[in-house]
C-alpha atoms as a PDB file:
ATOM      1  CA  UNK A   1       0.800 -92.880 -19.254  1.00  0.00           C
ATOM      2  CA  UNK A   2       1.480 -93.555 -23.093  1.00  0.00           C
ATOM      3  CA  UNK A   3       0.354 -92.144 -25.857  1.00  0.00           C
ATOM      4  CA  UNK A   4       1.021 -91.145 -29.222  1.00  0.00           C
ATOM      5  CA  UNK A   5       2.468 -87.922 -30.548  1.00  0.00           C
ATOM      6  CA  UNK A   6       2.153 -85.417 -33.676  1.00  0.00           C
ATOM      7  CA  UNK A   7       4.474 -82.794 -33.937  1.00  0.00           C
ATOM      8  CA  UNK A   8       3.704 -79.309 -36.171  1.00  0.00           C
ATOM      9  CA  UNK A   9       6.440 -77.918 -38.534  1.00  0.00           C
ATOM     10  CA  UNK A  10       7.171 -73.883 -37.913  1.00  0.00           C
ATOM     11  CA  UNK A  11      10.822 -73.584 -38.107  1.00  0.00           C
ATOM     12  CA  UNK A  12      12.573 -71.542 -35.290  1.00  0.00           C
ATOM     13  CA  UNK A  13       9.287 -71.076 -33.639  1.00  0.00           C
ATOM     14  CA  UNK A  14       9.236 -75.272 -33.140  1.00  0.00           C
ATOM     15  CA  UNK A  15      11.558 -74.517 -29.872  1.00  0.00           C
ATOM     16  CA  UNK A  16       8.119 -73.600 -28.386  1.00  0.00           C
ATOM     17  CA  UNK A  17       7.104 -77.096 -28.244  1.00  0.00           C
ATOM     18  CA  UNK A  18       9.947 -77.836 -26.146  1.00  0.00           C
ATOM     19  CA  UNK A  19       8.246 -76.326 -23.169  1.00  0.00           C
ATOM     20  CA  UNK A  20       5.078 -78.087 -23.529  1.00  0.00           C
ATOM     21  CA  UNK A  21       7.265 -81.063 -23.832  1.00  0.00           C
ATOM     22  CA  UNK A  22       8.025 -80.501 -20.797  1.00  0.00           C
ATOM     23  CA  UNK A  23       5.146 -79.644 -18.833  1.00  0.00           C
ATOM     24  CA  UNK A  24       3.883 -83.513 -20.660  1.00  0.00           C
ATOM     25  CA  UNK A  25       7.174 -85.292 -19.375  1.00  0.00           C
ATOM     26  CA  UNK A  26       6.841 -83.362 -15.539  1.00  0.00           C
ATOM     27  CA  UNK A  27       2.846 -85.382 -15.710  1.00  0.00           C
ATOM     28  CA  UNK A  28       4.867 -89.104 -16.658  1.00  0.00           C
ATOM     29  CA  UNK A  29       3.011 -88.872 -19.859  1.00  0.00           C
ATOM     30  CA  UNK A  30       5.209 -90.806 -22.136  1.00  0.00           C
ATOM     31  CA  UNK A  31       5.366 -91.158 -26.275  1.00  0.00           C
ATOM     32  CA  UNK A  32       4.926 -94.501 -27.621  1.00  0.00           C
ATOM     33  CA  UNK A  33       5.356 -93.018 -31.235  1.00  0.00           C
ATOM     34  CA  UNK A  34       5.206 -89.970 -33.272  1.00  0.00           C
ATOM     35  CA  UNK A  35       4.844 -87.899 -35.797  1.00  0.00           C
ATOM     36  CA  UNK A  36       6.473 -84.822 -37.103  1.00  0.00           C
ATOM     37  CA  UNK A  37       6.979 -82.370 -39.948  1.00  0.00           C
ATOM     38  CA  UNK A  38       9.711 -80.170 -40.637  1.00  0.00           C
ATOM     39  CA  UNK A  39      11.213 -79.078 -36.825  1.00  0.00           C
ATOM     40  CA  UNK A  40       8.479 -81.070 -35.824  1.00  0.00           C
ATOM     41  CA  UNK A  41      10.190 -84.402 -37.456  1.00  0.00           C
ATOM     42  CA  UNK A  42      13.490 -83.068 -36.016  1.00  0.00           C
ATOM     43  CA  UNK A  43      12.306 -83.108 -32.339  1.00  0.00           C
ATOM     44  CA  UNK A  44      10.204 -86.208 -32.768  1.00  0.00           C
ATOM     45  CA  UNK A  45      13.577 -88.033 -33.836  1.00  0.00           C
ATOM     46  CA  UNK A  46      15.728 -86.664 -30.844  1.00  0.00           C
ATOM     47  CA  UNK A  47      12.732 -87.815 -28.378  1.00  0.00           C
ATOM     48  CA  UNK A  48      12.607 -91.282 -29.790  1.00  0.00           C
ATOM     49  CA  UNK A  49      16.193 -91.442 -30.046  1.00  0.00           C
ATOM     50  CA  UNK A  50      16.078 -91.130 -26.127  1.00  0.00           C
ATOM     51  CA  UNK A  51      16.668 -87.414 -25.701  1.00  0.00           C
ATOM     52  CA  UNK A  52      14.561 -85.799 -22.465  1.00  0.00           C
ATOM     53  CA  UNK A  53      13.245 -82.145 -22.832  1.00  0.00           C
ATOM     54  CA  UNK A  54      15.644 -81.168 -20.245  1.00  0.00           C
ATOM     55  CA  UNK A  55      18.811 -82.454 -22.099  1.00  0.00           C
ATOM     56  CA  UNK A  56      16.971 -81.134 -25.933  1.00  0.00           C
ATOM     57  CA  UNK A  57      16.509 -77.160 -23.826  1.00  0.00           C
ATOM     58  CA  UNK A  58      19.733 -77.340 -22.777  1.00  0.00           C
ATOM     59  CA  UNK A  59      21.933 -77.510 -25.796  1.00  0.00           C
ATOM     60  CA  UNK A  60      19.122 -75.134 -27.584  1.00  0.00           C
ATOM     61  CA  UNK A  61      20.330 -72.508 -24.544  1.00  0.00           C
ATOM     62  CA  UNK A  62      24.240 -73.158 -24.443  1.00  0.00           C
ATOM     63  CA  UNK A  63      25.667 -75.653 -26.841  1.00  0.00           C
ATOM     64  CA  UNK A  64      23.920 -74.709 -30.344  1.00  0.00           C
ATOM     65  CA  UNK A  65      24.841 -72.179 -32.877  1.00  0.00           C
ATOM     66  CA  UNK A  66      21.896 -71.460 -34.922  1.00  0.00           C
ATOM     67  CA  UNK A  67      23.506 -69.424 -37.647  1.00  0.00           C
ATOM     68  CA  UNK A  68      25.801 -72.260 -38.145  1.00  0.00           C
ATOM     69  CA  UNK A  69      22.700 -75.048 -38.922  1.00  0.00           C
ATOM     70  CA  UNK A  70      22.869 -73.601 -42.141  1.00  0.00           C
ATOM     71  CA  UNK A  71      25.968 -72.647 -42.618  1.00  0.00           C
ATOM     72  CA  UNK A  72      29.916 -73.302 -42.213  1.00  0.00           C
ATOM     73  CA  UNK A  73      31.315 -70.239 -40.959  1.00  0.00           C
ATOM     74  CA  UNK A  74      33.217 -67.768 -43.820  1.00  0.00           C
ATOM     75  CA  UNK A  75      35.014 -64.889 -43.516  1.00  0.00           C
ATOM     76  CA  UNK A  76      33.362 -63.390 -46.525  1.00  0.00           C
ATOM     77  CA  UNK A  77      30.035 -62.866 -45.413  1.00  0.00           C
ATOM     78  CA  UNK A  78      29.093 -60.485 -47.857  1.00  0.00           C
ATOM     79  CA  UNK A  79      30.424 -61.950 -51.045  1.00  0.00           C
ATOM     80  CA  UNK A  80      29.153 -65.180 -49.534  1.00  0.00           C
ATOM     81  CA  UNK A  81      25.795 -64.388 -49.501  1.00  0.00           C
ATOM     82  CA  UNK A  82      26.078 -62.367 -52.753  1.00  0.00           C
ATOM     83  CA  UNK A  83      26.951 -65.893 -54.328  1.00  0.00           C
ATOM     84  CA  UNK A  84      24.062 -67.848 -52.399  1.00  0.00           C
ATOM     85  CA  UNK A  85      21.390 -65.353 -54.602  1.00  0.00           C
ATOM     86  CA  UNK A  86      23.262 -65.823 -57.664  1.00  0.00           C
ATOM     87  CA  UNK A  87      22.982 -69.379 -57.917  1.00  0.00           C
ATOM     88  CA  UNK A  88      19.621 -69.727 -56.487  1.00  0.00           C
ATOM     89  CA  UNK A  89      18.039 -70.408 -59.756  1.00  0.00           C
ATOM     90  CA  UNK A  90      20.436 -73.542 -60.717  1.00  0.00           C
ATOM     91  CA  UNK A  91      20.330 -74.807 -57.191  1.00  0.00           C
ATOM     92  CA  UNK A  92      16.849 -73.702 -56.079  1.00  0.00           C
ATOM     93  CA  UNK A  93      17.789 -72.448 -52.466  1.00  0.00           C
ATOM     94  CA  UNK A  94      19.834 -70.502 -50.694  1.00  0.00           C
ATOM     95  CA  UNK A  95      21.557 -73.034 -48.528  1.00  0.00           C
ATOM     96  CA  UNK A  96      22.495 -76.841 -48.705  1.00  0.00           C
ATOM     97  CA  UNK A  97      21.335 -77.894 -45.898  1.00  0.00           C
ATOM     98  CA  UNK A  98      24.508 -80.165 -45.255  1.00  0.00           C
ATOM     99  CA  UNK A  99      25.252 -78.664 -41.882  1.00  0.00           C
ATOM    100  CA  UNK A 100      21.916 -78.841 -40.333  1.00  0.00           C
ATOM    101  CA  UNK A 101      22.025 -82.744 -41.598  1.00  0.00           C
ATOM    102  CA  UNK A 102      25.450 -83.250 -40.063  1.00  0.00           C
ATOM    103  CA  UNK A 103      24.038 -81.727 -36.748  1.00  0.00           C
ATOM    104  CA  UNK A 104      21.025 -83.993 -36.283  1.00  0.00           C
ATOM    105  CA  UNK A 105      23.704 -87.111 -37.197  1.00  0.00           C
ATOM    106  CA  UNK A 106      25.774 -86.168 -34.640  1.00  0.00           C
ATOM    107  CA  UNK A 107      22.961 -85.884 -31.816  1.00  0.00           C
ATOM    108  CA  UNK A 108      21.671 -89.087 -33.199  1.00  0.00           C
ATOM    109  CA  UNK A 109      24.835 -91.136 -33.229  1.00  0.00           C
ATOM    110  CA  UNK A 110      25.545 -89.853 -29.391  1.00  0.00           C
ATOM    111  CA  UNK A 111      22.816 -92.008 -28.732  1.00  0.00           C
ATOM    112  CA  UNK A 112      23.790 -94.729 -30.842  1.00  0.00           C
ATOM    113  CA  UNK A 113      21.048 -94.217 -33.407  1.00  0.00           C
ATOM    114  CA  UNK A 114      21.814 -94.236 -37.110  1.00  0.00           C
ATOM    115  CA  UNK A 115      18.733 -95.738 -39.354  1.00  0.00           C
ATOM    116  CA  UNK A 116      15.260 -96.516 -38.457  1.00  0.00           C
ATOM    117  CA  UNK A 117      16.636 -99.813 -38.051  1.00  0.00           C
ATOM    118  CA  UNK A 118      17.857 -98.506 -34.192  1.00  0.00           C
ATOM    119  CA  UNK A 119      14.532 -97.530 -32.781  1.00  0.00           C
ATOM    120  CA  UNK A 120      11.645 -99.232 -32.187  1.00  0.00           C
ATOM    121  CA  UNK A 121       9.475-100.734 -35.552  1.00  0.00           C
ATOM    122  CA  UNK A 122       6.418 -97.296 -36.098  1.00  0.00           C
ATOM    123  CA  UNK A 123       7.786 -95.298 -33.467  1.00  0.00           C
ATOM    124  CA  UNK A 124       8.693 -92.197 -35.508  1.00  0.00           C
ATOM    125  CA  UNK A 125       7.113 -91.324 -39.033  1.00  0.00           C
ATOM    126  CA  UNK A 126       8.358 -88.003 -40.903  1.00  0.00           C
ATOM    127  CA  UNK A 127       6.279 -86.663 -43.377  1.00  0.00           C
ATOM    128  CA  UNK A 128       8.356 -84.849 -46.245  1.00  0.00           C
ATOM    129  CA  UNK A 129       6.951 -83.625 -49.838  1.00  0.00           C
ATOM    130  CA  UNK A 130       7.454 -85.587 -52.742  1.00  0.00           C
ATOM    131  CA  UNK A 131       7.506 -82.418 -55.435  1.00  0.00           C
ATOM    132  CA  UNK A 132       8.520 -84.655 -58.560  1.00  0.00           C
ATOM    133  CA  UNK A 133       5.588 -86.601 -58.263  1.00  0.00           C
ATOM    134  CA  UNK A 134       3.276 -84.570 -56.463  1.00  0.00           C
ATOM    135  CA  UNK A 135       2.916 -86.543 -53.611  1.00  0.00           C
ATOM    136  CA  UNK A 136       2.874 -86.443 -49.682  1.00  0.00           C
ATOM    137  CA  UNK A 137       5.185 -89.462 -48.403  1.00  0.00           C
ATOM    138  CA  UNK A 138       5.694 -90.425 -44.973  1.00  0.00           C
ATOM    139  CA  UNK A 139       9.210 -91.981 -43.897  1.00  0.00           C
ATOM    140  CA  UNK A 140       9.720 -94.780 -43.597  1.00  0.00           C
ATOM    141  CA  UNK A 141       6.199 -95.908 -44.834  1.00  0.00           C
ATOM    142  CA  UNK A 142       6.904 -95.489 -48.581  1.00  0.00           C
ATOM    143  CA  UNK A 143      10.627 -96.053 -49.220  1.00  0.00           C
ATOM    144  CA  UNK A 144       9.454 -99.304 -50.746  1.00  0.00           C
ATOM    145  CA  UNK A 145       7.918 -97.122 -53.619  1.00  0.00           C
ATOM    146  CA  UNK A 146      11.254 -95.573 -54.410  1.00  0.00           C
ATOM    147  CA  UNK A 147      13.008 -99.338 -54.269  1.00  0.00           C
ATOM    148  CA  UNK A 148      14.910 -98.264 -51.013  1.00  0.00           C
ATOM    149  CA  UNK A 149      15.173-100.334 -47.688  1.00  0.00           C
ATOM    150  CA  UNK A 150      12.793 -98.935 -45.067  1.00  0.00           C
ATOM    151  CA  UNK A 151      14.941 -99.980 -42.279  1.00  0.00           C
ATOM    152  CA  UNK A 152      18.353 -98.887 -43.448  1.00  0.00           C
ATOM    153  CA  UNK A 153      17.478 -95.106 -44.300  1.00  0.00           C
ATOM    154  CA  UNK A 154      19.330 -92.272 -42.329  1.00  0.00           C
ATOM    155  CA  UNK A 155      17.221 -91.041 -39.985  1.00  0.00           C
ATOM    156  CA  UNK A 156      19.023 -88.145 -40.037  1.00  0.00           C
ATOM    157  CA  UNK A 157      18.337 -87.683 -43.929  1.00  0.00           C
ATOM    158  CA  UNK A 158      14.563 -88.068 -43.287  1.00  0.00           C
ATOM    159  CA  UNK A 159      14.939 -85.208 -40.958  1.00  0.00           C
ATOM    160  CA  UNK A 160      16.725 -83.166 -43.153  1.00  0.00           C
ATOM    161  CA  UNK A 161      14.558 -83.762 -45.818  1.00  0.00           C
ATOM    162  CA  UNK A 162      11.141 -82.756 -44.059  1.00  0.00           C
ATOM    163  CA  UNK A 163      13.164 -79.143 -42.686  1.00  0.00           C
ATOM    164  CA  UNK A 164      13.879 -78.582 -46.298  1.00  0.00           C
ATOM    165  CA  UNK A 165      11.811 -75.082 -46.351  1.00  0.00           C
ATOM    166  CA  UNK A 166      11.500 -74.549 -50.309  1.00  0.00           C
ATOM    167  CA  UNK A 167      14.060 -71.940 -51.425  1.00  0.00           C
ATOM    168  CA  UNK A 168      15.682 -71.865 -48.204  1.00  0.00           C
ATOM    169  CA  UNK A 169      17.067 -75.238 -48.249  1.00  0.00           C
ATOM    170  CA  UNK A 170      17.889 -77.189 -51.129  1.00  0.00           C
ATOM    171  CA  UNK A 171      15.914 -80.054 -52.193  1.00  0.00           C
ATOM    172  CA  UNK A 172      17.081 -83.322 -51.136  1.00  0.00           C
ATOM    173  CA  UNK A 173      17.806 -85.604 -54.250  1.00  0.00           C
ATOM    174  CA  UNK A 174      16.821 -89.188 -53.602  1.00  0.00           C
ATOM    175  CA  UNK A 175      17.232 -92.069 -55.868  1.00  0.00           C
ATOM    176  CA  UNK A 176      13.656 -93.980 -57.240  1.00  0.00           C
ATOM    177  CA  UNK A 177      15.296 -97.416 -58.499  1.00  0.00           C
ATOM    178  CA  UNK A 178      11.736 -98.348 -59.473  1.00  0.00           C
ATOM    179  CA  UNK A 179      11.199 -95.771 -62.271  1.00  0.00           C
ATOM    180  CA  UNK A 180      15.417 -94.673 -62.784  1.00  0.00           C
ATOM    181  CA  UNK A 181      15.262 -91.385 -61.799  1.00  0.00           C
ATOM    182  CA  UNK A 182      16.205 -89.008 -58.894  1.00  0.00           C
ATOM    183  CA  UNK A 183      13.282 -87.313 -57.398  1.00  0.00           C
ATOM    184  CA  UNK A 184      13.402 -84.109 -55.653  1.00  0.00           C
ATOM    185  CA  UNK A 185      11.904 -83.778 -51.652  1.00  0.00           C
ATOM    186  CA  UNK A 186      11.141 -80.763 -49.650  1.00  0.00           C
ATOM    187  CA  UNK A 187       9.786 -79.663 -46.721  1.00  0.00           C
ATOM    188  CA  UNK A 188       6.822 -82.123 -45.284  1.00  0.00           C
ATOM    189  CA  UNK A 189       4.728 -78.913 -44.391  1.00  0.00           C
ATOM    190  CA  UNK A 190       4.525 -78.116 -48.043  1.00  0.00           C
ATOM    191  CA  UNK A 191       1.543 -80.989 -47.826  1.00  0.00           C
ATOM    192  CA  UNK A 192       0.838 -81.545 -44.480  1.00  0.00           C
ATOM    193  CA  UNK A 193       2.448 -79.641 -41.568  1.00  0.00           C
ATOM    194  CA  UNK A 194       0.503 -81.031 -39.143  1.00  0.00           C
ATOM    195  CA  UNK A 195      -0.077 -85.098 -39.754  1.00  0.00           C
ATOM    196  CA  UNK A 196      -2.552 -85.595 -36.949  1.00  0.00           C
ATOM    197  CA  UNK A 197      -4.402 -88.030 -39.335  1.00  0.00           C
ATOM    198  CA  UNK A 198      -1.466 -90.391 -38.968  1.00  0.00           C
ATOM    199  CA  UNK A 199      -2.224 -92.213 -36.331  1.00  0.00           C
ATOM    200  CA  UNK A 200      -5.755 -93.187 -36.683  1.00  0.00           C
ATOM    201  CA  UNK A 201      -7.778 -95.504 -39.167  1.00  0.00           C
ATOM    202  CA  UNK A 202     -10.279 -94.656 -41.049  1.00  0.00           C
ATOM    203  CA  UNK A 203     -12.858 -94.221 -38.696  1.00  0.00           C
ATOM    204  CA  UNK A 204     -10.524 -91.785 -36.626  1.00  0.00           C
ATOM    205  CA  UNK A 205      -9.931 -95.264 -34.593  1.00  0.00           C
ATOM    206  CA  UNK A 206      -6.684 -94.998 -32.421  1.00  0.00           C
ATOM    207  CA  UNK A 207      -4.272 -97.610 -30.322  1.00  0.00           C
ATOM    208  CA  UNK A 208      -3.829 -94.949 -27.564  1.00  0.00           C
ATOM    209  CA  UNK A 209      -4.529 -91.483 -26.814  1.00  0.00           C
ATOM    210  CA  UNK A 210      -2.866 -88.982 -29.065  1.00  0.00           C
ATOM    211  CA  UNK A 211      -1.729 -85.393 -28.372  1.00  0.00           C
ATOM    212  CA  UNK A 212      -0.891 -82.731 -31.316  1.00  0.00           C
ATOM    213  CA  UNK A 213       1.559 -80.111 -30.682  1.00  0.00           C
ATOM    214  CA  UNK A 214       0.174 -76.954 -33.017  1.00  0.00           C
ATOM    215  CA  UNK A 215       2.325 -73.853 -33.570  1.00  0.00           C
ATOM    216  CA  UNK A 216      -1.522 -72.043 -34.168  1.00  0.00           C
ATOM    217  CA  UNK A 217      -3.690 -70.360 -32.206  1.00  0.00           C
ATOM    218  CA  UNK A 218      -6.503 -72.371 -33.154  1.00  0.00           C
ATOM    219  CA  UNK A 219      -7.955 -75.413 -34.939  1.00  0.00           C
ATOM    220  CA  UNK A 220      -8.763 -73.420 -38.667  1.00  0.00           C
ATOM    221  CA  UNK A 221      -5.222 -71.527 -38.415  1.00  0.00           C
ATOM    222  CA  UNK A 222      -6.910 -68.341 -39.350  1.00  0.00           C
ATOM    223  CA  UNK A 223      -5.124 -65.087 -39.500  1.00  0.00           C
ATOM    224  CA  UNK A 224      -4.664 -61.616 -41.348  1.00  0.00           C
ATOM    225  CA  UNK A 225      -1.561 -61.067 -42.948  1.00  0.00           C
ATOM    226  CA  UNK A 226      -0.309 -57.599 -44.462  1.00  0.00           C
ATOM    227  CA  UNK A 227       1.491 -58.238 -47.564  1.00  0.00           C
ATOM    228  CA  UNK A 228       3.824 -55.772 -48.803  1.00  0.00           C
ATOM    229  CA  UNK A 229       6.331 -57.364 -50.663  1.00  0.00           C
ATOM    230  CA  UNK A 230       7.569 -60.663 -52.474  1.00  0.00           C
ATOM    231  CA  UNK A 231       9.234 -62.433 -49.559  1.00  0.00           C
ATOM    232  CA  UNK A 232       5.520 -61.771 -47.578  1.00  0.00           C
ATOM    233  CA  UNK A 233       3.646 -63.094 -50.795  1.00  0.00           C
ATOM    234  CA  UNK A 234       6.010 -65.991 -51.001  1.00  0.00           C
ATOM    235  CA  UNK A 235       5.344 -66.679 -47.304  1.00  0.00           C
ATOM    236  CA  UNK A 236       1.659 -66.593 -47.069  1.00  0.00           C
ATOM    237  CA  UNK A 237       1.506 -68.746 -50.255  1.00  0.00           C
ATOM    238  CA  UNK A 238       3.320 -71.490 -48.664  1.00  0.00           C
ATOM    239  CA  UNK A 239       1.256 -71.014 -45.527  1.00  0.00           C
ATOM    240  CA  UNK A 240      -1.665 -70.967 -47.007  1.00  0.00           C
ATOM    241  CA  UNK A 241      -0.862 -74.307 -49.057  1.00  0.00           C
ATOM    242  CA  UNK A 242       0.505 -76.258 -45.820  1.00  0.00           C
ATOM    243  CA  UNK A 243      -2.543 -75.775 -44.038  1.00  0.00           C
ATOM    244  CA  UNK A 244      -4.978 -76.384 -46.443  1.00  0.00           C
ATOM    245  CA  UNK A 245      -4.418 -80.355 -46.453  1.00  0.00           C
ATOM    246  CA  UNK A 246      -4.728 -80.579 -42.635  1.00  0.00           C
ATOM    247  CA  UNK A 247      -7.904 -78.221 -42.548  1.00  0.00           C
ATOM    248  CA  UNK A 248      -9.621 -81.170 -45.106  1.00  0.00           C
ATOM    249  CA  UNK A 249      -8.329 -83.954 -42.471  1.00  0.00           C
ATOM    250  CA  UNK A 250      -8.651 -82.769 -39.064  1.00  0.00           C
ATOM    251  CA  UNK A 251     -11.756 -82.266 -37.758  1.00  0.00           C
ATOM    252  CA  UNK A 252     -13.024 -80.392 -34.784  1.00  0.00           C
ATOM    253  CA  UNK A 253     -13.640 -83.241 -32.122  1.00  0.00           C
ATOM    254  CA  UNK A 254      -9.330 -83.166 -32.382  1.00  0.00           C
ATOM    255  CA  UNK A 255      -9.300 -80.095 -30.986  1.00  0.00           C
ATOM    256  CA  UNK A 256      -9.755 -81.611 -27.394  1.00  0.00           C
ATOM    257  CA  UNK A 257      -6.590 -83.470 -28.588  1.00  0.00           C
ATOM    258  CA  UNK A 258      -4.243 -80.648 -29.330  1.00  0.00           C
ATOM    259  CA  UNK A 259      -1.976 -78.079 -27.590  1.00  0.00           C
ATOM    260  CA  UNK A 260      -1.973 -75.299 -29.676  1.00  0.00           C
ATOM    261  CA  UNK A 261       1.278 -72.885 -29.262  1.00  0.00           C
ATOM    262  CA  UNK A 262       0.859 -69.244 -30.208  1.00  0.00           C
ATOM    263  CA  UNK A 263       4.006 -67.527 -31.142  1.00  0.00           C
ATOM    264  CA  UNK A 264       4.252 -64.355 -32.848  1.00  0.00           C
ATOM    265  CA  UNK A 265       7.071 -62.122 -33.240  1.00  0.00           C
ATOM    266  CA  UNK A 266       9.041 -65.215 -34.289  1.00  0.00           C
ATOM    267  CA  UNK A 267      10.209 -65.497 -38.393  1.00  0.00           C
ATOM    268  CA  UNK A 268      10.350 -69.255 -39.580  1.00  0.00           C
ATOM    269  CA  UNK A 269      13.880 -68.882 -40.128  1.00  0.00           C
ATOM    270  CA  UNK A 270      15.558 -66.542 -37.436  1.00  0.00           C
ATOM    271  CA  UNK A 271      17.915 -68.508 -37.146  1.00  0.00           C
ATOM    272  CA  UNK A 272      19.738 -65.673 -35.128  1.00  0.00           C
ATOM    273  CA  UNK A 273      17.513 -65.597 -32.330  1.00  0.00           C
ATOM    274  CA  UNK A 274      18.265 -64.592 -28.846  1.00  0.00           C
ATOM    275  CA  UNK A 275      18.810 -66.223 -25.559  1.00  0.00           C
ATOM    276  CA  UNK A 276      16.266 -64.098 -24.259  1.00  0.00           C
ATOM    277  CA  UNK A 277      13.766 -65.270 -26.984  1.00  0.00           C
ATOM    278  CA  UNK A 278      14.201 -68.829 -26.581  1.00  0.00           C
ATOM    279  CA  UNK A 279      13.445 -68.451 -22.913  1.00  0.00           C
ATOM    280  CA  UNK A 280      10.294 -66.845 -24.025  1.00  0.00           C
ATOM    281  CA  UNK A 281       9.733 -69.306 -26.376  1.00  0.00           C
ATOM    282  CA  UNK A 282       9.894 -72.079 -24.040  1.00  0.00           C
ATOM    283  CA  UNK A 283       7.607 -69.731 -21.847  1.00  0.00           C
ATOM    284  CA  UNK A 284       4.813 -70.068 -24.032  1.00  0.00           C
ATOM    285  CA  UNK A 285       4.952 -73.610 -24.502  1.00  0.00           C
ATOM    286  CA  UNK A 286       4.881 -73.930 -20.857  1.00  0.00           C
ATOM    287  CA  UNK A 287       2.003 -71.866 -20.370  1.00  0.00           C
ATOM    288  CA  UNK A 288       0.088 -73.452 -23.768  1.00  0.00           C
ATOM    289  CA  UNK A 289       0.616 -77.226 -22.064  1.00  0.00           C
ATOM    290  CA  UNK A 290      -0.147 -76.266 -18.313  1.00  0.00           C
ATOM    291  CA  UNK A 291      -3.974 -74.543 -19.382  1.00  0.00           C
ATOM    292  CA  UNK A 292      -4.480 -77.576 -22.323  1.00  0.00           C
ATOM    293  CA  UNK A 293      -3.852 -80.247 -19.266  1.00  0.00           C
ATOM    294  CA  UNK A 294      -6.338 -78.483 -16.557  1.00  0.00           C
ATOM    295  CA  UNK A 295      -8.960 -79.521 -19.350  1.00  0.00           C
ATOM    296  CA  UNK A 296      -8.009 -82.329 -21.316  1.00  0.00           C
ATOM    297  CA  UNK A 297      -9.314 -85.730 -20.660  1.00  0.00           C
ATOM    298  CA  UNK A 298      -8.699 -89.228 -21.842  1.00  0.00           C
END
C-alpha cells in the first residue's frame, strides 16, 4: 500500500519513530513522499534515499556515536566547552553543526544521493525556519525565492538546516541572490514541527492516504511543565511556539491519521543516550504503531 508520510521534529526522542517505522514497513505499507521537521526531515531523507528501518536501527544501535554528531572529538573537554559558552553570543549556538551535516552526507552518498536532483520530483519536503524574514519555508518548494536551483540543493544541507535547534546549533547562513543578502535558517519546528498540512489542498483534499508520526501524546500536545530555571523557560518557550502553528492547522478529523509516540524521560538533545534507552525507545514506537493499526482505516 502507498501513502504519504509526515514526520514530527523532537530531537533524540525522533529514534522512537523508528519502531513505528517498522511495525508500517512489516504491514507493506510503503511512502510515496514525505514530510519532516528537524529529526523528522533527517529520517524522511534516509527513507527516501532508500534506507529500510532495519538498516536506519541498526547503525542507531552499533555504528553511531551520538556525542560525536555534534562534535569532533578533543582532548580538552573542559576548556572546550568553556570556549563553546564564551562565544555563544557572536555565534549564537553552542555547536556548528558541521559534523552532524557531514554524517547525513555520508549516509546519503552511500546510496548515491547528493541533491534533490537524485530522488524522485515531491518525494521529500523539509520544512526549516526562515528567522531573517520571519517566514516558514519548505525545501525545496521555495529555493526559487532565494534565487537558488531547487534541484541542485544538498539534501544533506536541508537536513541540517531543519535540526538546527536555536542555540544549540548554529544557524545555517544561506545566500538570497534576489534581495543580496545572507539569511539566517533554523530549526523547521521553530514554525511548524509537525507539517501535516503539507500534503493536502485546501479543502484537506489528498492524492493518497497520509500517516503522521507525532512525538505527543495527543492531538492538542497538552502538558504541565515545572519550570525552575532558564534552560526550562527557554525550553517550554520554544515548545510552546512550535506547536502553536500546527494546533491552528491540524484539525481533529487528522487524528484518525496519526501515530502519536509518547516518550518521556528523553531530553531533546541527549545526545549521550544509552543502548538500553534506544531499545526502549524503539519499544514505544513499536507499541504506539501496533495499537494505531488495530484501528486505523483507509
Amino acid at each position: 500500500m502507498k501513502i504519504d508520510g509526515v514526520f514530527s521534529g523532537g530531537g533524540v526522542k525522533g529514534i522512537a519513530l523508528l519502531g513505528s517505522l517498522k511495525r508500517l514497513e512489516e504491514k507493506n505499507i510503503e511512502f510515496q513522499r514525505i514530510a519532516g521537521t528537524s529529526v523528522g526531515s533527517l529520517i524522511a531523507a534516509l527513507k527516501v534515499a532508500g534506507y529500510t528501518t532495519t538498516e536506519l536501527i541498526d547503525l542507531i544501535r552499533n555504528d553511531i556515536s551520538f556525542p560525536s554528531l555534534i562534535q569532533p572529538k578533543s582532548n580538552g573537554f573542559f576548556i572546550g566547552n568553556v570556549i563553546r559558552w564564551l562565544g555563544l553570543y557572536g555565534r549564537m549556538g553552542l555547536y556548528s553543526g558541521n559534523e552532524l551535516e557531514k554524517f547525513i552526507s555520508k549516509l546519503l552518498c552511500a546510496k548515491g544521493i547528493y541533491s534533490f536532483r537524485d530522488i524522485p520530483e515531491g518525494s521529500l519536503k523539509i520544512v526549516v525556519s526562515d528567522i531573517t524574514n520571519g517566514t516558514l519555508v519548505v525545501l525545496p518548494d521555495d529555493l526559487h525565492k532565494y534565487g537558488l536551483n531547487e534541484l541542485d540543493f544538498p539534501i544533506a544541507k536541508a537536513v541540517r538546516m531543519s535540526c538546527s535547534l536555536p542555540f544549540f546549533f548554529r544557524p545555517v547562513k544561506m545566500n538570497n541572490y534576489l534581495e543580496d543578502k545572507v539569511n539566517l535558517i533554523v530549526d523547521g519546528g521553530v514554525l511548524s514541527n509537525f507539517p501535516m498540512w503539507l500534503f493536502e489542498d485546501e479543502n484537506y483534499r489528498r492524492q493518497r492516504p497520509i500517516i503522521g508520526l507525532q512525538l505527543s501524546p495527543n492531538l492538542e500536545f497538552d502538558y504541565s511543565r515545572d519550570i525552575k530555571n532558564a534552560l526550562q523557560l527557554f525550553e517550554a518557550l520554544f515548545d510552546t511556539m512550535r506547536s502553536a502553528h500546527d494546533k491552528k492547522y491540524i484539525s481533529k478529523k487528522h487524528s484518525n491519521d496519526i501515530i502519536f509516540v509518547k516518550v518521556e524521560d528523553v531530553e531533546t538533545t541527549d545526545f549521550d543516550i544509552s543502548i538500553k534507552t534506544i531499545d526502549n525507545l524503539i519499544a514505544i514506537g513499536e507499541e504506539s504503531a501496533t495499537k494505531f493499526l488495530r484501528k486505523w482505516s483507509y
